[in-house]
C-alpha atoms as a PDB file:
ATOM      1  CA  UNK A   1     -25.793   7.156   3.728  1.00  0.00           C
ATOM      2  CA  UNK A   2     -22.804   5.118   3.461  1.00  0.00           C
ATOM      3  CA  UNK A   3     -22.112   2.039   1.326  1.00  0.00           C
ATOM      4  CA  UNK A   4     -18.807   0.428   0.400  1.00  0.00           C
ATOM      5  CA  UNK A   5     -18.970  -0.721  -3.732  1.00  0.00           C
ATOM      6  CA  UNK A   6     -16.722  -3.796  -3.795  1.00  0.00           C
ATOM      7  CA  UNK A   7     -17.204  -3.652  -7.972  1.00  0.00           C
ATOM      8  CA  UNK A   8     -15.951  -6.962  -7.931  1.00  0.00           C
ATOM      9  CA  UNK A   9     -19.219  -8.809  -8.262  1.00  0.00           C
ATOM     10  CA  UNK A  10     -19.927 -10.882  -9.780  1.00  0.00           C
ATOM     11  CA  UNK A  11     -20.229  -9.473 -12.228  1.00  0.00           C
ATOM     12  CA  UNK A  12     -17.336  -7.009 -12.038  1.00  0.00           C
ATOM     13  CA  UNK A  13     -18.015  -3.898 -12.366  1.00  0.00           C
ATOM     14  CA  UNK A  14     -14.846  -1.747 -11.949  1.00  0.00           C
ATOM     15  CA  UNK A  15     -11.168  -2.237 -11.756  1.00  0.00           C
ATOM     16  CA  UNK A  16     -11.295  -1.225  -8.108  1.00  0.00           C
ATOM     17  CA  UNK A  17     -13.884  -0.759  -4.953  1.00  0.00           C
ATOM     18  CA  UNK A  18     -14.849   2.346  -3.724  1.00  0.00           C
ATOM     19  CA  UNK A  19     -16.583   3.821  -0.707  1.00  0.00           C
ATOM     20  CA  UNK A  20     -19.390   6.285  -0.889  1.00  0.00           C
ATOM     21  CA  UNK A  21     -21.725   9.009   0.488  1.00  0.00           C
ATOM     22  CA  UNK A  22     -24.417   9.481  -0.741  1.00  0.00           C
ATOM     23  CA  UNK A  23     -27.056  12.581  -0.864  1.00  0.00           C
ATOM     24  CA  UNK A  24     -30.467  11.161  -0.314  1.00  0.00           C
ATOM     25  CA  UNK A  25     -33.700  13.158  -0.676  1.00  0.00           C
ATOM     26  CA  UNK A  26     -36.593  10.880   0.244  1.00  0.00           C
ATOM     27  CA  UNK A  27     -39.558  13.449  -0.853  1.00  0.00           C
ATOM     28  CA  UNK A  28     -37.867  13.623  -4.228  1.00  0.00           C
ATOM     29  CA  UNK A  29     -37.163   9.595  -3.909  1.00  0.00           C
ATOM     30  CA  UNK A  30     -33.468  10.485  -5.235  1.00  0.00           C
ATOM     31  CA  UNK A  31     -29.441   9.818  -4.451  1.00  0.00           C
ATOM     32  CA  UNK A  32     -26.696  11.382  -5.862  1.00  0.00           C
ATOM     33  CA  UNK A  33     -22.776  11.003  -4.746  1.00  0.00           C
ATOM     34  CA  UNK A  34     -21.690  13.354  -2.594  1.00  0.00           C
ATOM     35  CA  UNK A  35     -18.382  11.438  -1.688  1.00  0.00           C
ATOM     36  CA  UNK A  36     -16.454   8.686  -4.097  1.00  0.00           C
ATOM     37  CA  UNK A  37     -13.097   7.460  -1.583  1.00  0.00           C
ATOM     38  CA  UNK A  38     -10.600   5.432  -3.994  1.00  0.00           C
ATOM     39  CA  UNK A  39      -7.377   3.110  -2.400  1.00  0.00           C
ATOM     40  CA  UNK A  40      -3.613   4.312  -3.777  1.00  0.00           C
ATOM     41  CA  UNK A  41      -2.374   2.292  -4.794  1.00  0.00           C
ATOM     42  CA  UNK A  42      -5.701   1.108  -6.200  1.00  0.00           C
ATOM     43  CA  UNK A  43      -7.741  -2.043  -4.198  1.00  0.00           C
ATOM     44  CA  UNK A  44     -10.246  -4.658  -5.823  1.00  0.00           C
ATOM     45  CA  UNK A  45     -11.735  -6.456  -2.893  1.00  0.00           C
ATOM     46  CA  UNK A  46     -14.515  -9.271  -3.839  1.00  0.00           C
ATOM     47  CA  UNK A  47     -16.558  -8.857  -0.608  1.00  0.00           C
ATOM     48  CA  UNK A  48     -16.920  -7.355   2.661  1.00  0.00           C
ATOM     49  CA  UNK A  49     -15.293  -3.481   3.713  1.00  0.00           C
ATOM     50  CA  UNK A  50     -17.034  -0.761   5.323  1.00  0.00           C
ATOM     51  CA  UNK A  51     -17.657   2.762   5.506  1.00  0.00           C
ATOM     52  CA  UNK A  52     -17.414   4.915   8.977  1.00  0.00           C
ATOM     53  CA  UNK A  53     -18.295   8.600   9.030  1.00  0.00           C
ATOM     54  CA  UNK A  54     -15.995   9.737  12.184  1.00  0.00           C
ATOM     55  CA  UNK A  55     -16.179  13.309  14.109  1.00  0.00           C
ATOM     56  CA  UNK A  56     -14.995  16.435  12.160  1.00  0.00           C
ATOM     57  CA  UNK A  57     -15.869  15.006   8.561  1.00  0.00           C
ATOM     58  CA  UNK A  58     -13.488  12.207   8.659  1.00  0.00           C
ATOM     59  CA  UNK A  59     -14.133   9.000   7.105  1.00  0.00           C
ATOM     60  CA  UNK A  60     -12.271   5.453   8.013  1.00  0.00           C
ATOM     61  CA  UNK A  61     -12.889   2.842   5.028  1.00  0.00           C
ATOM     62  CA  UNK A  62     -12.204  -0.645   5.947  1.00  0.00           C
ATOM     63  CA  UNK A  63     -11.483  -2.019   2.428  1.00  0.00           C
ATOM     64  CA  UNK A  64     -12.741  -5.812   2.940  1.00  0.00           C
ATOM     65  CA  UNK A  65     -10.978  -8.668   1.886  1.00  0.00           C
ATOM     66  CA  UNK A  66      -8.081  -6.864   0.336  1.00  0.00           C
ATOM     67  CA  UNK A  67      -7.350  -6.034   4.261  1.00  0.00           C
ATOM     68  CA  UNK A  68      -6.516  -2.380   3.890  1.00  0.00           C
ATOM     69  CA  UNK A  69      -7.989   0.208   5.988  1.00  0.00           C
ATOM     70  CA  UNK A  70      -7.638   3.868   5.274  1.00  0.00           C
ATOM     71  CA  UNK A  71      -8.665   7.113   7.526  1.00  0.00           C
ATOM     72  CA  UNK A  72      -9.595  10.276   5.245  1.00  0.00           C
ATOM     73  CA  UNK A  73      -9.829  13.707   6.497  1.00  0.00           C
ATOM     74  CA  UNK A  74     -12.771  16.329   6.004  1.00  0.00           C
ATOM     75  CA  UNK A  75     -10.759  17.246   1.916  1.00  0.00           C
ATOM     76  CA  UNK A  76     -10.445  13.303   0.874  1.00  0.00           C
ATOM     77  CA  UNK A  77      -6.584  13.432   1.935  1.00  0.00           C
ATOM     78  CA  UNK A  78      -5.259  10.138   3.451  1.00  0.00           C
ATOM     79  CA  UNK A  79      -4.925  10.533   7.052  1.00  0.00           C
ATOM     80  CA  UNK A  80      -4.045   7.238   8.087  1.00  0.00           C
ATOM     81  CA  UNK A  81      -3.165   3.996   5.779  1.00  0.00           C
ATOM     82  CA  UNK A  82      -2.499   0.151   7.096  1.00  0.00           C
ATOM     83  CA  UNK A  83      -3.363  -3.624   5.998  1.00  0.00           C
ATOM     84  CA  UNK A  84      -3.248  -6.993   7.527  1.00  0.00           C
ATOM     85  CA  UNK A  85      -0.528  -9.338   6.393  1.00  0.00           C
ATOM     86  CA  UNK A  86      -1.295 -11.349   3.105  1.00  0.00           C
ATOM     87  CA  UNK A  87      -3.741 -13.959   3.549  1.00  0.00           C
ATOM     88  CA  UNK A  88      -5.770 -11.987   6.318  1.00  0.00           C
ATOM     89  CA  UNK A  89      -9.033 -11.171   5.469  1.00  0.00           C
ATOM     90  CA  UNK A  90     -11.075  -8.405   7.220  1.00  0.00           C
ATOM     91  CA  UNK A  91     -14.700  -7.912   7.436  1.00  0.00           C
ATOM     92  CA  UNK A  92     -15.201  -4.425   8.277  1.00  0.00           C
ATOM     93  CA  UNK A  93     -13.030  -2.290   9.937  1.00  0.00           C
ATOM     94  CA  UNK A  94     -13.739   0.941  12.691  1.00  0.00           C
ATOM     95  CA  UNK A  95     -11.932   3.175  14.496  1.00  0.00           C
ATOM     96  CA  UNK A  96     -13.047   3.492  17.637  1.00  0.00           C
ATOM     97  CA  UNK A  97     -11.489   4.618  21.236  1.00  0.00           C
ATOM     98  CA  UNK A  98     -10.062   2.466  23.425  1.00  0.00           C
ATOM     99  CA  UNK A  99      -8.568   2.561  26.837  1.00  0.00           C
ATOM    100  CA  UNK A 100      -6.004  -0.121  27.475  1.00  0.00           C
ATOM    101  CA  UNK A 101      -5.885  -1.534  31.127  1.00  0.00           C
ATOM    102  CA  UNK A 102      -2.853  -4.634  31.494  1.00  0.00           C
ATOM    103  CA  UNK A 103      -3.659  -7.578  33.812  1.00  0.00           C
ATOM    104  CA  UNK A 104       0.044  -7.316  34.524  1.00  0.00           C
ATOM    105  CA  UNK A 105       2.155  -5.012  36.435  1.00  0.00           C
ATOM    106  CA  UNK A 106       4.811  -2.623  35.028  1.00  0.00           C
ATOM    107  CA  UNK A 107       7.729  -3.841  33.784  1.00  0.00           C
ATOM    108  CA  UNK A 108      11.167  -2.710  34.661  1.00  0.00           C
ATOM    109  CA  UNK A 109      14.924  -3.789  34.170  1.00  0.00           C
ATOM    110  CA  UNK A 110      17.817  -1.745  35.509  1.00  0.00           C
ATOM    111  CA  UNK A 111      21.765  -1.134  35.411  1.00  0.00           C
ATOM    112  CA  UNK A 112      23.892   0.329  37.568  1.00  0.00           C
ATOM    113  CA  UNK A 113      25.660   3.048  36.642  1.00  0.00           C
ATOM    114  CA  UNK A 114      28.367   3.557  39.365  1.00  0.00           C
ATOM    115  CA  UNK A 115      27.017   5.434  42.262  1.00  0.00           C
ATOM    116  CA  UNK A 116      23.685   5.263  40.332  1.00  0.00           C
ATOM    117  CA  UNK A 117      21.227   3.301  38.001  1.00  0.00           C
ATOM    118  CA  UNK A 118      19.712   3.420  35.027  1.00  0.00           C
ATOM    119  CA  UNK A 119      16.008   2.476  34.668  1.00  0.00           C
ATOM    120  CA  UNK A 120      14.108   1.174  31.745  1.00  0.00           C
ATOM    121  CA  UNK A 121      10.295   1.433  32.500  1.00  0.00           C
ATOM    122  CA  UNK A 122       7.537   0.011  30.226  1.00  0.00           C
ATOM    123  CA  UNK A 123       3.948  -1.212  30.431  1.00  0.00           C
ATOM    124  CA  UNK A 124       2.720  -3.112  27.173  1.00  0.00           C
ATOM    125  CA  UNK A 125      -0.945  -2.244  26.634  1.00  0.00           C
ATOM    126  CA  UNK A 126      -1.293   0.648  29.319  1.00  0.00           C
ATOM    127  CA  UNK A 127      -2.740   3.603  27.736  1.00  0.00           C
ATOM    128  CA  UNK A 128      -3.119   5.753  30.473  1.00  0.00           C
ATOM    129  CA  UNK A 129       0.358   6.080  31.546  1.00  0.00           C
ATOM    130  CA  UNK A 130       1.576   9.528  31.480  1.00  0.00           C
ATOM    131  CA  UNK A 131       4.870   9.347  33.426  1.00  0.00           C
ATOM    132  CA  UNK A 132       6.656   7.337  35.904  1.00  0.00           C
ATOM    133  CA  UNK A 133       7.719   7.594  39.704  1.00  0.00           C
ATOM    134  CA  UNK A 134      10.875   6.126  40.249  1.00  0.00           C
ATOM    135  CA  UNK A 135      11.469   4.729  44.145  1.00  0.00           C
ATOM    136  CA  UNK A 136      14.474   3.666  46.022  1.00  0.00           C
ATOM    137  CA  UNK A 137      15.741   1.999  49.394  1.00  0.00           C
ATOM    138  CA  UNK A 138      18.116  -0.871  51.038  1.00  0.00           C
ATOM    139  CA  UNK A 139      14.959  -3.043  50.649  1.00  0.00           C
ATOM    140  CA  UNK A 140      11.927  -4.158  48.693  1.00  0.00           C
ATOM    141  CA  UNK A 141       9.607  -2.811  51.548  1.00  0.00           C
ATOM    142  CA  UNK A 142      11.463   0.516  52.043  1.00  0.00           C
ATOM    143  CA  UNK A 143      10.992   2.090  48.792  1.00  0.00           C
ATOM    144  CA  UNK A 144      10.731   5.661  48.868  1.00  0.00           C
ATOM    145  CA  UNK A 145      10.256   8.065  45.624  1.00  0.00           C
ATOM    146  CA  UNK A 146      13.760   9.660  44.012  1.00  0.00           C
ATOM    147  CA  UNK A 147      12.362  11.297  40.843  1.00  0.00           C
ATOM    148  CA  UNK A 148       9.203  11.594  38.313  1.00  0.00           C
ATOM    149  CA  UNK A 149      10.348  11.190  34.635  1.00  0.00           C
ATOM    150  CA  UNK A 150       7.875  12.004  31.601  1.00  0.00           C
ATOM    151  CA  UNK A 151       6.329   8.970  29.487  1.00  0.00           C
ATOM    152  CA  UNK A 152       8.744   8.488  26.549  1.00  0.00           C
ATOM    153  CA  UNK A 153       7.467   5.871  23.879  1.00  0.00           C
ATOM    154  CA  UNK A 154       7.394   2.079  24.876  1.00  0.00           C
ATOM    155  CA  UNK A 155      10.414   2.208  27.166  1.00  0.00           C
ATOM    156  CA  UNK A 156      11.108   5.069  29.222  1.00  0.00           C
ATOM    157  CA  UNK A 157      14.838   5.569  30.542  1.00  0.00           C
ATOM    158  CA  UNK A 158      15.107   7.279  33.722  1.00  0.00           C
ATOM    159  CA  UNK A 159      18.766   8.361  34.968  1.00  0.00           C
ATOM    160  CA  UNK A 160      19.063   8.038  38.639  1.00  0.00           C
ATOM    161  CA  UNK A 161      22.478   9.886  39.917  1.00  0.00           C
ATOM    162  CA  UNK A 162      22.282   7.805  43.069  1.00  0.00           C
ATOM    163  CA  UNK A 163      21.045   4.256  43.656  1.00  0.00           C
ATOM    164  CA  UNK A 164      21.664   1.233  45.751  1.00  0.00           C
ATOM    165  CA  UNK A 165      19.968  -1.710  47.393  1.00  0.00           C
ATOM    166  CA  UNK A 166      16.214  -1.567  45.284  1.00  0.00           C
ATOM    167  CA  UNK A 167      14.534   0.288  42.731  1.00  0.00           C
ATOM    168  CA  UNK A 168      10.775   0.203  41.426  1.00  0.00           C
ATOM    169  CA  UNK A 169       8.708   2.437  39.324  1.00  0.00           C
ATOM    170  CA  UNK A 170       4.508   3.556  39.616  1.00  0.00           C
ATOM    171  CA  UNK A 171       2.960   4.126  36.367  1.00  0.00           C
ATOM    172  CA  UNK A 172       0.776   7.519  37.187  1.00  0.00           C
ATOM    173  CA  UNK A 173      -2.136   8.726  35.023  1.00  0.00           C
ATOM    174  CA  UNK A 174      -1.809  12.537  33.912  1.00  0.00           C
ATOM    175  CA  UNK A 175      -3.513  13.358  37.362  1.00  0.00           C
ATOM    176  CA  UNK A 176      -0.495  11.525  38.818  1.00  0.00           C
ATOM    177  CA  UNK A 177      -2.517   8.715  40.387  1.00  0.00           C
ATOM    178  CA  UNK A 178      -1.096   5.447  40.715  1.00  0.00           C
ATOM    179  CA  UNK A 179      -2.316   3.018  37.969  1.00  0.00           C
ATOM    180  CA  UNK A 180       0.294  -0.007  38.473  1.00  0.00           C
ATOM    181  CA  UNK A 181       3.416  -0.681  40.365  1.00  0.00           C
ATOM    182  CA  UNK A 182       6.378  -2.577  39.176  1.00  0.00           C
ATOM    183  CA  UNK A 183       8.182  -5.445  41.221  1.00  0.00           C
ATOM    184  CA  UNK A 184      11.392  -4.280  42.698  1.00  0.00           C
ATOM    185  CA  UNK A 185      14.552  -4.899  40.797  1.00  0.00           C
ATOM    186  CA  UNK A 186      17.773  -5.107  42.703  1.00  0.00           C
ATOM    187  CA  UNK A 187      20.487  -2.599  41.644  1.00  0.00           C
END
């Protein structure tokens, strides 16, 4: 079982909250602490925070209304650490997986680079995006594919040696399938 211990009360209890696991043996109608997690630096938060046992004996504390939240791995060692800005409170937190999928298209903004063009790819919220196809042609319907360049962070920058008339980019998933296409950006 799993219970965050604010400590703060009222009464307070401790000089900072906790999370905990506890060992509990209903024949013997007993509990004993198998796991005590503690915030560095230490956390007092009055109400709220949670406690989420995760795959592989980790542990992700959301630590209430002092709005850190901390992942632990299987030993206790910090894994993870973040917090809301002052004045945000949080209720609980989890850690959970999530696929992001943009109601907009890719977006892309290019130079030219004398006979060529350099291309700056990016797709804000698109977790699936493993690489990029970069296209160009003398128009915006008669786009053809030049080159395939790794995702690289936010923004990837793709070289082209040669380039004139338009250029566009597909977002492909690690199967290369087609997950968005950019609008055309004259070069």
């Amino acid at each position: 079982m799993t219970i965050f211990d604010n400590e703060a009360g009222p009464p307070q209890k401790a000089s900072e909250s906790r999370g905990l696991v506890l060992q509990i043996d209903e024949g013997k109608r007993t509990a004993r602490v198998q796991t005590q997690f503690h915030h560095k630096p230490p956390v007092l938060s009055d109400a709220l925070g949670s406690v989420q046992p995760l795959d592989e004996g980790h542990t992700f504390m959301g630590w209430g209304t002092s709005s850190y939240f901390t992942e632990y791995g299987p030993g206790g060692e910090v894994l993870f650490d973040g917090h809301f800005l002052p004045g945000t409170e949080s209720y609980r937190a989890f850690k959970q997986t999530w696929t992001g999928t943009p109601t907009t298209v890719p977006s892309l903004s290019a130079t030219s680079t004398g006979a060529g063009a350099t291309l700056y790819a990016s797709w804000n919220f698109a977790t699936e995006v493993a690489g990029w196809v970069a296209l160009a042609g003398p128009s915006t319907h008669d786009l053809t594919a030049v080159g395939v360049a790794k995702l690289a962070d936010f923004e990837t920058v793709i070289s082209l040696p040669h380039a004139s008339g338009y250029v566009a980019v597909e977002a492909i998933d690690v199967n290369g399938t087609v997950l968005g296409k950019s609008k055309p950006v004259q070069v």
